[in-house]
Protein backbone atom coordinates (compact mmCIF):
# COMPACT_ATOMS: atom_id res chain seq x y z
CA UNK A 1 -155.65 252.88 85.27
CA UNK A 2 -152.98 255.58 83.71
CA UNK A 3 -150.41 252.75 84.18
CA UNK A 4 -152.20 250.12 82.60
CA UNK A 5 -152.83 252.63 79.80
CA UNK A 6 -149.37 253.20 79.67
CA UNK A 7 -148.07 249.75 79.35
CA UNK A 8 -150.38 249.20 76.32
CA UNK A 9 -148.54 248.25 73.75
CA UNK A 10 -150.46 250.39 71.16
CA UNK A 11 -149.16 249.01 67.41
CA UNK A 12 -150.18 245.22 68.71
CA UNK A 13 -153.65 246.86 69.62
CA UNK A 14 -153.95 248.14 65.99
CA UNK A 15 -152.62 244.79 64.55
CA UNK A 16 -155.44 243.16 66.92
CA UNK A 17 -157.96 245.50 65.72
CA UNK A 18 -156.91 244.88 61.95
CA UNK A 19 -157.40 241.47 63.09
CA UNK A 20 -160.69 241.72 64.37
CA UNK A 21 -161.62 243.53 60.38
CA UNK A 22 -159.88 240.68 58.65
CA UNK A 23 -161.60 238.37 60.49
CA UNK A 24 -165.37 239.82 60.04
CA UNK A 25 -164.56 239.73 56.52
CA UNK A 26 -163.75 235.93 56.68
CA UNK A 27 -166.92 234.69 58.75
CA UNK A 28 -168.90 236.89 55.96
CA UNK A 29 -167.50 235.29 53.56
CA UNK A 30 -168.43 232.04 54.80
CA UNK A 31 -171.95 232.81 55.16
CA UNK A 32 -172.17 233.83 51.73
CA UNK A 33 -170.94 230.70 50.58
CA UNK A 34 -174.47 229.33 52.61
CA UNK A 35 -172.77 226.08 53.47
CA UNK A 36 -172.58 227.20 56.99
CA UNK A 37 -170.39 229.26 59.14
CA UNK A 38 -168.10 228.55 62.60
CA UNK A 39 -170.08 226.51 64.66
CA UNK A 40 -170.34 229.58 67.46
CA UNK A 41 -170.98 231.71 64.57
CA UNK A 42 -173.43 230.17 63.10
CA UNK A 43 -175.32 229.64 66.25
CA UNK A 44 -175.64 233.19 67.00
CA UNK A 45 -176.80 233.79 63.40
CA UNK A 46 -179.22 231.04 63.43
CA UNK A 47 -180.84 232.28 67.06
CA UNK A 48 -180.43 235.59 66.10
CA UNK A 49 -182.97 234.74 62.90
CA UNK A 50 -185.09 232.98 65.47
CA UNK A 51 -185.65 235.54 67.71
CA UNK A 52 -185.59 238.32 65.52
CA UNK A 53 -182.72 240.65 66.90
CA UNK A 54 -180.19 242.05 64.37
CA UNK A 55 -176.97 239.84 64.49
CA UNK A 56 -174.88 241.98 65.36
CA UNK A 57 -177.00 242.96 68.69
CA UNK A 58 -177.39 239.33 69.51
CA UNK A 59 -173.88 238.69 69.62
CA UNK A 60 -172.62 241.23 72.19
CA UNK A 61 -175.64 240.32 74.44
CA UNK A 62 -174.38 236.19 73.97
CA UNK A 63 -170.31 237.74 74.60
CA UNK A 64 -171.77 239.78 78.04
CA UNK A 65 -173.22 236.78 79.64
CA UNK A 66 -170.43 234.56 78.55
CA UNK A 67 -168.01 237.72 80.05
CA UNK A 68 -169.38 237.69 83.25
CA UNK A 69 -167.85 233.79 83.27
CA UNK A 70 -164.87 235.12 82.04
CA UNK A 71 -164.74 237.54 84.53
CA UNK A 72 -165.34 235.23 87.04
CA UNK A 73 -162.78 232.25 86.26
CA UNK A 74 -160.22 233.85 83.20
CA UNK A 75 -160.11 237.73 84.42
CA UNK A 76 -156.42 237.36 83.31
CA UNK A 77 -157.48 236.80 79.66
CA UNK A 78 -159.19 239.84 79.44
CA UNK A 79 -157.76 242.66 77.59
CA UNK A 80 -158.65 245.68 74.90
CA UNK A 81 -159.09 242.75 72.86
CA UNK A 82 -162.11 241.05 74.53
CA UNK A 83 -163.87 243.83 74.22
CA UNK A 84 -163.28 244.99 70.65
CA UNK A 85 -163.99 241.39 69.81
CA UNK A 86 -167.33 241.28 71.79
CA UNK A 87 -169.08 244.31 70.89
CA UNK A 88 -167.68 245.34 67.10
CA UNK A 89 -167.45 241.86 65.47
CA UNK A 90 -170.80 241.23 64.76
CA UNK A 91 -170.71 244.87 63.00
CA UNK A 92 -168.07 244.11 61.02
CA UNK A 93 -169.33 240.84 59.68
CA UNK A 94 -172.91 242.51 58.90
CA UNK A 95 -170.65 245.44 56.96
CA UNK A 96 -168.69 243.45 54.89
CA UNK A 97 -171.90 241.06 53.83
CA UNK A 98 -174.22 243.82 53.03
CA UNK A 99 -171.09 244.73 50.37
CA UNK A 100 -170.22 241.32 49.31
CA UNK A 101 -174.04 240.51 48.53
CA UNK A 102 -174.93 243.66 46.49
CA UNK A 103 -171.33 243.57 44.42
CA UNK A 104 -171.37 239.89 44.18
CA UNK A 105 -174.36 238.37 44.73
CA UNK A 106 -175.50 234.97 46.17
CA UNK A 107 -173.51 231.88 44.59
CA UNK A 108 -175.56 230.02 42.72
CA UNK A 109 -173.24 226.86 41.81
CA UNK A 110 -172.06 224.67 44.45
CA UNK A 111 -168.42 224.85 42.62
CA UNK A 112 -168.94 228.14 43.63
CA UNK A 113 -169.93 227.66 46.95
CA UNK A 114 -167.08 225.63 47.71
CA UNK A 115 -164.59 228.24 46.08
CA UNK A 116 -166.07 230.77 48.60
CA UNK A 117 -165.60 228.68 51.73
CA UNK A 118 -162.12 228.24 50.62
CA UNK A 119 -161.49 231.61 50.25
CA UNK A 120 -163.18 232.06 53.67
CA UNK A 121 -160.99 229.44 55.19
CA UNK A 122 -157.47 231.82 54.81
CA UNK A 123 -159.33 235.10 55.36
CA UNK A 124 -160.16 233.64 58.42
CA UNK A 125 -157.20 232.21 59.82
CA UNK A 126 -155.38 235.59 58.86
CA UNK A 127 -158.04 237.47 60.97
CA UNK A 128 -157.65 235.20 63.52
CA UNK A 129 -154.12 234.97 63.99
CA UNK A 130 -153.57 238.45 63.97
CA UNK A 131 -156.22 238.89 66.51
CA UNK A 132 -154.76 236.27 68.97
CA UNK A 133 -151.18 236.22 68.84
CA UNK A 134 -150.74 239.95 69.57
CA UNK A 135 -152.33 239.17 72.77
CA UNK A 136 -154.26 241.96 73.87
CA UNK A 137 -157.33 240.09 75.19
CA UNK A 138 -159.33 236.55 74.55
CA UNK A 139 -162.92 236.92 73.01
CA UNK A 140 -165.31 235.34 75.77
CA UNK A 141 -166.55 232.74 73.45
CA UNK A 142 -162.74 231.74 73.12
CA UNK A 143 -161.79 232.10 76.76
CA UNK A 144 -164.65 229.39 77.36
CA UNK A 145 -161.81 226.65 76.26
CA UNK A 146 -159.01 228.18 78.07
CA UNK A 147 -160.68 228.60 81.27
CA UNK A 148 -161.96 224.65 81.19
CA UNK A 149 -158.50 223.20 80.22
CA UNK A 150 -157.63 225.03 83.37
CA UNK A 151 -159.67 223.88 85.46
CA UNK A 152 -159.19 220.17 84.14
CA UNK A 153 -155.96 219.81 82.61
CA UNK A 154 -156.24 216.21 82.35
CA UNK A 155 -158.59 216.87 79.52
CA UNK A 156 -156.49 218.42 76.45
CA UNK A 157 -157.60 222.01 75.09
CA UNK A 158 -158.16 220.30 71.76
CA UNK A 159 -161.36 218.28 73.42
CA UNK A 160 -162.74 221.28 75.36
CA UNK A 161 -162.69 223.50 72.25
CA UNK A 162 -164.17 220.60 70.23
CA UNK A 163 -166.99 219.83 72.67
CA UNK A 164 -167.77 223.47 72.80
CA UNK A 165 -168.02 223.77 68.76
CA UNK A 166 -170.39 220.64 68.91
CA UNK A 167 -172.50 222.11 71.30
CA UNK A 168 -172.97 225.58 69.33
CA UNK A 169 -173.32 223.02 65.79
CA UNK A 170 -176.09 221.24 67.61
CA UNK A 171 -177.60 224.51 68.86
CA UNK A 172 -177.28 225.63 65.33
CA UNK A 173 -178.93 223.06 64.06
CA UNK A 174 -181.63 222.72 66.14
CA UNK A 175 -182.33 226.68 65.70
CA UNK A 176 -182.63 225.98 61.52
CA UNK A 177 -179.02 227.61 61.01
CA UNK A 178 -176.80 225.85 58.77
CA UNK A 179 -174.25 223.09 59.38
CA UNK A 180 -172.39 222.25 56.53
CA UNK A 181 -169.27 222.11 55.11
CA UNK A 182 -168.04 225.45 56.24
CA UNK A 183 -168.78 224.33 59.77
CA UNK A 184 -166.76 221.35 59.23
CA UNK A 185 -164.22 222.95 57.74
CA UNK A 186 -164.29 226.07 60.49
CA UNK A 187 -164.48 223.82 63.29
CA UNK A 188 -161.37 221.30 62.04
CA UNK A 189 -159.70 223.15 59.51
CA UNK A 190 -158.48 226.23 60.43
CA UNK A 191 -155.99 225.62 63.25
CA UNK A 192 -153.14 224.46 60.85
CA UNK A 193 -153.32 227.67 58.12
CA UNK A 194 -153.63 229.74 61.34
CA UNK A 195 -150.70 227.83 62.73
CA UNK A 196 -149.11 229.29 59.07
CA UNK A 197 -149.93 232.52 59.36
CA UNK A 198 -148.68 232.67 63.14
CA UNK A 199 -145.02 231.60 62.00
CA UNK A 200 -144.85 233.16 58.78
CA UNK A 201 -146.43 236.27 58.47
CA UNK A 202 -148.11 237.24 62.16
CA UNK A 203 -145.04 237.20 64.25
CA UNK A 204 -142.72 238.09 61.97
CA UNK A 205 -145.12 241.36 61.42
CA UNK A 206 -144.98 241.76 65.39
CA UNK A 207 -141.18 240.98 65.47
CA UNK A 208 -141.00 243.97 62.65
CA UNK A 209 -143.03 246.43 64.22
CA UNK A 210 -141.62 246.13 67.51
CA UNK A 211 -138.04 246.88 66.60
């Protein structure tokens, strides 16, 4: 245990926890914009609202029983990161919309709306690329993907990440949550401005610290 502690590399852990911030922010600001949210997201909101347990709550009891998978089939994703992902993201989300609701307020115009979920969509990437490329540990939502194009490779990550997100829309839907254009959006459109903040900003912030 000391030497894993050790080898921690200890600025990418507080880039991946920055990360982890940035990226609360973004999936709060896409429920503000109440055209929906990710599709995993949205589907612990939307069953959280159903069953009455606090978001936040919900969501590290849905990332322990997906962990135990992880555990099982991707223990080599694991890291510091899994775990600040699983248990503090849902509290960082619920922190920054509680502020962004009583200083801003609901949007009322769908002009708006759309603004917001545009807004959301870089926030986002940023968080997310900051969280994954300094590779300190896969969420267990995200490992899900991983650990299936592993075990069939003849089906592209692309699909098994897709087929996932459609599976946690329908859930959504089916719970009353909301699927939308930010789902859409979430679920399609973030892999290229992620892919833009990995090569122009994320690594080159990596490449700079670690010097």
């Amino acid at each position: 245990m000391s030497e894993w502690i050790k080898n921690i590399n200890w600025k990418y852990v507080i880039i991946m926890l920055i990360g982890n911030i940035v990226l609360g922010l973004g999936i709060a600001i896409f429920k503000l914009s109440g055209l929906g949210n990710d599709p995993f997201s949205g589907m612990v909101m939307a069953l959280a609202e159903v069953t009455g347990i606090a978001y936040a709550v919900f969501l590290i009891i849905l990332n322990m029983c997906i962990f135990v998978i992880e555990i099982i089939f991707g223990r080599k994703l694991i890291g510091i990161g899994t775990f600040v992902n699983a248990v503090f993201l849902g509290y960082f989300v619920t922190f920054f919309y509680n502020i962004l609701v009583s200083t801003v307020g609901n949007p009322d115009h769908m002009v708006q709306r759309i603004l917001i979920v545009c807004v959301g969509v870089v926030v986002t990437s940023l968080g997310v690329s900051m969280y994954q490329l300094t590779r300190q540990g896969v969420a267990p939502y995200d490992s899900l993907s991983l650990i299936m194009t592993e075990k069939w490779p003849k089906i592209p990550y692309f699909w098994h990440r897709v087929s996932n997100d459609a599976i946690c829309a329908l859930i959504c839907w089916l719970a009353g949550g909301i699927v939308g254009l930010g789902t859409l959006v979430s679920a399609f459109g973030l892999g290229p401005i992620v892919q833009f903040f990995d090569t122009y900003f994320t690594s080159k912030l990596l490449e700079k610290i670690g010097n």
